[in-house]
N, C-alpha and C. Protein backbone atom coordinates (compact mmCIF):
# COMPACT_ATOMS: atom_id res chain seq x y z
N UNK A 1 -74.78 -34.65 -22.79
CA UNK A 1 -74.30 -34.94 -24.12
C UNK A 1 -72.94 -34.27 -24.33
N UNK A 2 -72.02 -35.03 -24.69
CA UNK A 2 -70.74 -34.36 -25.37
C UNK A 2 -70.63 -33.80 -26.45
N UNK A 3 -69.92 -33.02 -26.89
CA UNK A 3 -69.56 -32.54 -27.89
C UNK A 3 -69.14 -33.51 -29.02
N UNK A 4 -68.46 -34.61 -28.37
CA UNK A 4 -67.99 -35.29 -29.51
C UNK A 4 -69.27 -36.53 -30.08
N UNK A 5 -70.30 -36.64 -29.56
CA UNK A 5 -71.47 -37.50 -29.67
C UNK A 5 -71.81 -37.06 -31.23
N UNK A 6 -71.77 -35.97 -31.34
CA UNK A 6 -72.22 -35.67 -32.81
C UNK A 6 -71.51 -34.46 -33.53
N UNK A 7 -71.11 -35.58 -35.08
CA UNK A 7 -69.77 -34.32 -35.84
C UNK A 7 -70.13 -33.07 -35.76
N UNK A 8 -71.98 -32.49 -36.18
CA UNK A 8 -72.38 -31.34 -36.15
C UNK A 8 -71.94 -30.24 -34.68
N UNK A 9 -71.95 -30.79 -33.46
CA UNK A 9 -71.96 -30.39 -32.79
C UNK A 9 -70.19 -29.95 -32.40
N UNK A 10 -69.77 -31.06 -33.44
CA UNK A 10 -68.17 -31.06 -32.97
C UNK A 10 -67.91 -29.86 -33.67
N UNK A 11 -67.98 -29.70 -34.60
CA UNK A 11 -67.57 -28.55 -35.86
C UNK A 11 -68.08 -26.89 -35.31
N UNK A 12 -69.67 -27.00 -34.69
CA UNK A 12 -69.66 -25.60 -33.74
C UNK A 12 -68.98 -25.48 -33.02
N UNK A 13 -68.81 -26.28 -32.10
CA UNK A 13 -67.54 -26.31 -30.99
C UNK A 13 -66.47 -25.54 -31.87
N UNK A 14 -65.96 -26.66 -32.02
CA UNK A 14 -64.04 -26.71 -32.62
C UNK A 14 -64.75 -24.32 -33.03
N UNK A 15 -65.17 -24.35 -34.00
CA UNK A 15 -65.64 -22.86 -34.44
C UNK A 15 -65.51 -21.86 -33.78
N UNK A 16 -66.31 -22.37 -32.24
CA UNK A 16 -66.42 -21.31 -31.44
C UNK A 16 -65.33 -21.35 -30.79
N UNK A 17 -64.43 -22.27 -30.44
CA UNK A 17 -62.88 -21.71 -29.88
C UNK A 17 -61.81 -21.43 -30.62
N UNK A 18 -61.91 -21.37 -31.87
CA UNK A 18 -61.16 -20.85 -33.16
C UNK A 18 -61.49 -19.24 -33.36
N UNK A 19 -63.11 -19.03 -33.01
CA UNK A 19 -63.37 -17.53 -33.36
C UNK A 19 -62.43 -16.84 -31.85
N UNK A 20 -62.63 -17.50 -30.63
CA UNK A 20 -62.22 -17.00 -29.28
C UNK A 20 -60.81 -16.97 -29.37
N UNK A 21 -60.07 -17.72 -30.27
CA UNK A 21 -58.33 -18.05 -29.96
C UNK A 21 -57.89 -16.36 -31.18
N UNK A 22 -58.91 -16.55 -31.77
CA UNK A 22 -58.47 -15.20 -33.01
C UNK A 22 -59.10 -13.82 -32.17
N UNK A 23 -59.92 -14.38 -31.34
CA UNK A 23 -60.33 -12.58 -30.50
C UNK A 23 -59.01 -12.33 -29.46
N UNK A 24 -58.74 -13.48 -29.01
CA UNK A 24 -57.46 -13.56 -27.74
C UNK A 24 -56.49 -12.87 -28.37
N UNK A 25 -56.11 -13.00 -29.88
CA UNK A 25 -55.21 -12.67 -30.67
C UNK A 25 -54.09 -13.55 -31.44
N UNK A 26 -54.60 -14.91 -31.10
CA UNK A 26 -53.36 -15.88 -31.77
C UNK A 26 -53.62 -15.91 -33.22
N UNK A 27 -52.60 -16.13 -33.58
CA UNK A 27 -52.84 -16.31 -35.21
C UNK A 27 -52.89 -17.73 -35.80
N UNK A 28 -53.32 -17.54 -36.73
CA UNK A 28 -53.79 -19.18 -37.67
C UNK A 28 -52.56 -19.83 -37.82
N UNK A 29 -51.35 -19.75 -37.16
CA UNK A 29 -49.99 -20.55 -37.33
C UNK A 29 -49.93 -21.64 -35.59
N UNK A 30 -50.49 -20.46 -34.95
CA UNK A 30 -50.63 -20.93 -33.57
C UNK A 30 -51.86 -21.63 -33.04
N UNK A 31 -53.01 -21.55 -34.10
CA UNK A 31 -53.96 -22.28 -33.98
C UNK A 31 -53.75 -23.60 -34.64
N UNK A 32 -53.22 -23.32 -35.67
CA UNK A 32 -53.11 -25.14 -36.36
C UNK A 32 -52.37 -25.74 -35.45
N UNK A 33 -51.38 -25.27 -35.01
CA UNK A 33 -50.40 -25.93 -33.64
C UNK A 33 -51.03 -26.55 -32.55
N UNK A 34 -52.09 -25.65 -32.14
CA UNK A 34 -52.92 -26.35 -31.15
C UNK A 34 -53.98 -27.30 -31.64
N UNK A 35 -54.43 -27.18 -32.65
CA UNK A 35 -55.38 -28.35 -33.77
C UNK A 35 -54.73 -29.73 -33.61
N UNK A 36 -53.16 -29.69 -33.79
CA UNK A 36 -52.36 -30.37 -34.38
C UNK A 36 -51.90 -31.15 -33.10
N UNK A 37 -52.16 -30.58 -32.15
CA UNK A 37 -51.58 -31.45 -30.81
C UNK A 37 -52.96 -32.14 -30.22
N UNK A 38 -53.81 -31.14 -30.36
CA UNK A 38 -55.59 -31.70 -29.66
C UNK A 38 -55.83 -32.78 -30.82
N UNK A 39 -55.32 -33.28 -32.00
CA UNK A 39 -55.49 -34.15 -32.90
C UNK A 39 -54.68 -35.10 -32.37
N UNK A 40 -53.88 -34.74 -32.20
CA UNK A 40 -53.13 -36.23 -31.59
C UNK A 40 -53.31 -36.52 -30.42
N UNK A 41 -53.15 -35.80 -29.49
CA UNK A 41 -54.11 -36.29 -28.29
C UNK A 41 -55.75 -37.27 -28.68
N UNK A 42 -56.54 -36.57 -29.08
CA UNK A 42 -58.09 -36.79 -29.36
C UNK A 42 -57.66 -38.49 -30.14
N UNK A 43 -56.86 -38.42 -30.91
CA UNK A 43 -56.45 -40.34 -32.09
C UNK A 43 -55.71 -41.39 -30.99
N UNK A 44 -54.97 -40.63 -29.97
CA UNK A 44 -54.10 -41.38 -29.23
C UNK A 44 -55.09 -41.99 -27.66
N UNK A 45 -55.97 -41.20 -27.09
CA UNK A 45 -57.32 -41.42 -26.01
C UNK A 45 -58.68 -41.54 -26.04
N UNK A 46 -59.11 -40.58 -27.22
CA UNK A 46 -60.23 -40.95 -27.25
C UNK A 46 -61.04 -41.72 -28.17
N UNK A 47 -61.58 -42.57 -27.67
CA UNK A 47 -62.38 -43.02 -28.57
C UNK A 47 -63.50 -42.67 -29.75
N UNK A 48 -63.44 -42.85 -31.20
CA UNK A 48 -64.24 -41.68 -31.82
C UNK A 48 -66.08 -42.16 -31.52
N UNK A 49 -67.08 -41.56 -31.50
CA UNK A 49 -68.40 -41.14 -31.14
C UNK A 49 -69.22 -41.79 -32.36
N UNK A 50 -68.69 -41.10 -33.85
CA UNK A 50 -69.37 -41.72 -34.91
C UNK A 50 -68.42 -42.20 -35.92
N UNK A 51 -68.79 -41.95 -37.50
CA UNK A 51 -68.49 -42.27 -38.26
C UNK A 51 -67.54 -41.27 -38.71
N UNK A 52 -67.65 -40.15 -38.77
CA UNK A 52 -67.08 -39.11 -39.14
C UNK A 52 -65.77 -38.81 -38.25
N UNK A 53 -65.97 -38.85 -36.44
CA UNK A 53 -64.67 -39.24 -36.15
C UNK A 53 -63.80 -40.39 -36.66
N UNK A 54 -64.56 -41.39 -36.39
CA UNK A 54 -63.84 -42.80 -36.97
C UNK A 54 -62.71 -42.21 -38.10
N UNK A 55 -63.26 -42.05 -39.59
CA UNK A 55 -62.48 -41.56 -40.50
C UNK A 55 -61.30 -40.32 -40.03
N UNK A 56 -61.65 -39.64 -39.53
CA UNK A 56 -60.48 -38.58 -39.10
C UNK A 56 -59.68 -39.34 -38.24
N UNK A 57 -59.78 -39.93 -37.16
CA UNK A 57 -58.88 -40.81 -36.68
C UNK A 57 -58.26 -41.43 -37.96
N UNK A 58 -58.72 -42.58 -38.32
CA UNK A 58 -57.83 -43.04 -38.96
C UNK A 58 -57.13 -42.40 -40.08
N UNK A 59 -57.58 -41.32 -40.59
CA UNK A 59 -56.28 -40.62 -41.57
C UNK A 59 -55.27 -39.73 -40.50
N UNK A 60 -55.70 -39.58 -39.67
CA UNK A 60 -54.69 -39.11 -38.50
C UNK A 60 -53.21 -40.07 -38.78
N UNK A 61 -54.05 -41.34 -38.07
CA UNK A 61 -53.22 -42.09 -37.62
C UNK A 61 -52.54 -42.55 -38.93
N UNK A 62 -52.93 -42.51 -40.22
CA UNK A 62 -51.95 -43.20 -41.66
C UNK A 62 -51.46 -42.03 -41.97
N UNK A 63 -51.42 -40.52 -41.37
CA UNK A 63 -50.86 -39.74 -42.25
C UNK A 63 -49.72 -39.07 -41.29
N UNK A 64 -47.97 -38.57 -41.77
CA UNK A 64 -47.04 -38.33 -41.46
C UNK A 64 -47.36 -36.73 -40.91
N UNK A 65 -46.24 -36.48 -40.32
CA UNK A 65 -46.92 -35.01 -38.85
C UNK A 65 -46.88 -34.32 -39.88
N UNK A 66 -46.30 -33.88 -40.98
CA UNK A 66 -46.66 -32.71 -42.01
C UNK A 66 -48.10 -33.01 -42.49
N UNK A 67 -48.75 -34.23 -42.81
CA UNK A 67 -50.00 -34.55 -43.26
C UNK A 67 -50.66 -34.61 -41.98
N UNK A 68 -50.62 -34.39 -40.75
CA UNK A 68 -51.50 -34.25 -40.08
C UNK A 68 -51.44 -32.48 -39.32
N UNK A 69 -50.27 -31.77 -39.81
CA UNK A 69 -50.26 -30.27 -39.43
C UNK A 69 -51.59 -30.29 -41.14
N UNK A 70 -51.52 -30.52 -41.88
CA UNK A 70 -52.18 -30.19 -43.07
C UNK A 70 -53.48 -30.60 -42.75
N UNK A 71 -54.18 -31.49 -42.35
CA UNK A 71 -55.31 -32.29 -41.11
C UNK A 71 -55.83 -31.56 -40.65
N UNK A 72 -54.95 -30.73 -39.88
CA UNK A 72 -55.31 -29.63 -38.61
C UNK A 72 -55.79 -28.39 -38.99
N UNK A 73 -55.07 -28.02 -40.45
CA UNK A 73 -55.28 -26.60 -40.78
C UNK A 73 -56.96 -26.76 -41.90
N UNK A 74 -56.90 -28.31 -42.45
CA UNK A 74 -58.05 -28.27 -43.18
C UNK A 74 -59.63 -28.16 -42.20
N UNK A 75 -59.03 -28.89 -41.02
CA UNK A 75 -60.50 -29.28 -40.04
C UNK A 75 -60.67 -27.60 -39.58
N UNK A 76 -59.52 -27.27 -39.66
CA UNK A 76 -60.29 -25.77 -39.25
C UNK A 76 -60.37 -24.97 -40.23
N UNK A 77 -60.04 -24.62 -41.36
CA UNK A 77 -61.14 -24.17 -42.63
C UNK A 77 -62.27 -24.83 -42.73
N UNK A 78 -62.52 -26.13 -42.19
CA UNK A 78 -63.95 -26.70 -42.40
C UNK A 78 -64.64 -26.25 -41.75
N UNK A 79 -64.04 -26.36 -40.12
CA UNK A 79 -65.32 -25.50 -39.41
C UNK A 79 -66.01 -23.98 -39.66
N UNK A 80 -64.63 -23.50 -40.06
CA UNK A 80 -65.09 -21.69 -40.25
C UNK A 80 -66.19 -22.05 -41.47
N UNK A 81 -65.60 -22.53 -42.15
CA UNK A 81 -66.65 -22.89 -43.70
C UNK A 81 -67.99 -23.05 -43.27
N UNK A 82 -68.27 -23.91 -42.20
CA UNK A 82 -69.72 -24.53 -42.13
C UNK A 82 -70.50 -23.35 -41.50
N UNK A 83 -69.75 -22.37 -40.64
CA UNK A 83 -70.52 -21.30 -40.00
C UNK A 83 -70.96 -20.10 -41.11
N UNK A 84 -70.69 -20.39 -42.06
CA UNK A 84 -70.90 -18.99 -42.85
C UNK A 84 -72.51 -19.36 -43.35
């Protein structure tokens, strides 16, 4: 099973290498950066799994690189959010 098969599973993921990129020591400027490129990669190859990708793709793809650095920084307040 992949990670991307199911949003729940996507959101622990994405979490647990957000908590690892902040133990490494990068900061939340250098993490949205990498959000922000694995987002466009992930809209530009992969195909989305469910419904919940589906929608993030496509506001990916209708929204301008400042609205998708803003994309990047919300999906990862979401994930930290869901772990609490």
């Amino acid at each position: 099973m992949s990670v991307l098969d199911n949003f729940s599973t996507w959101k622990d993921f994405l979490a647990n290498k957000i908590d690892q990129a902040k133990d490494h020591g990068m900061s939340n400027q250098s993490i949205t950066n990498v959000a922000q490129h694995v987002g466009d990669y992930l809209s530009r190859h992969v195909e989305p799994e469910n419904k919940e990708e589906r929608v993030l793709q496509e506001l990916w793809n209708a929204a301008s690189e400042e609205e998708q650095r803003a994309l990047a920084s919300t999906m990862i307040k979401l994930v930290q959010n869901s772990k609490q």
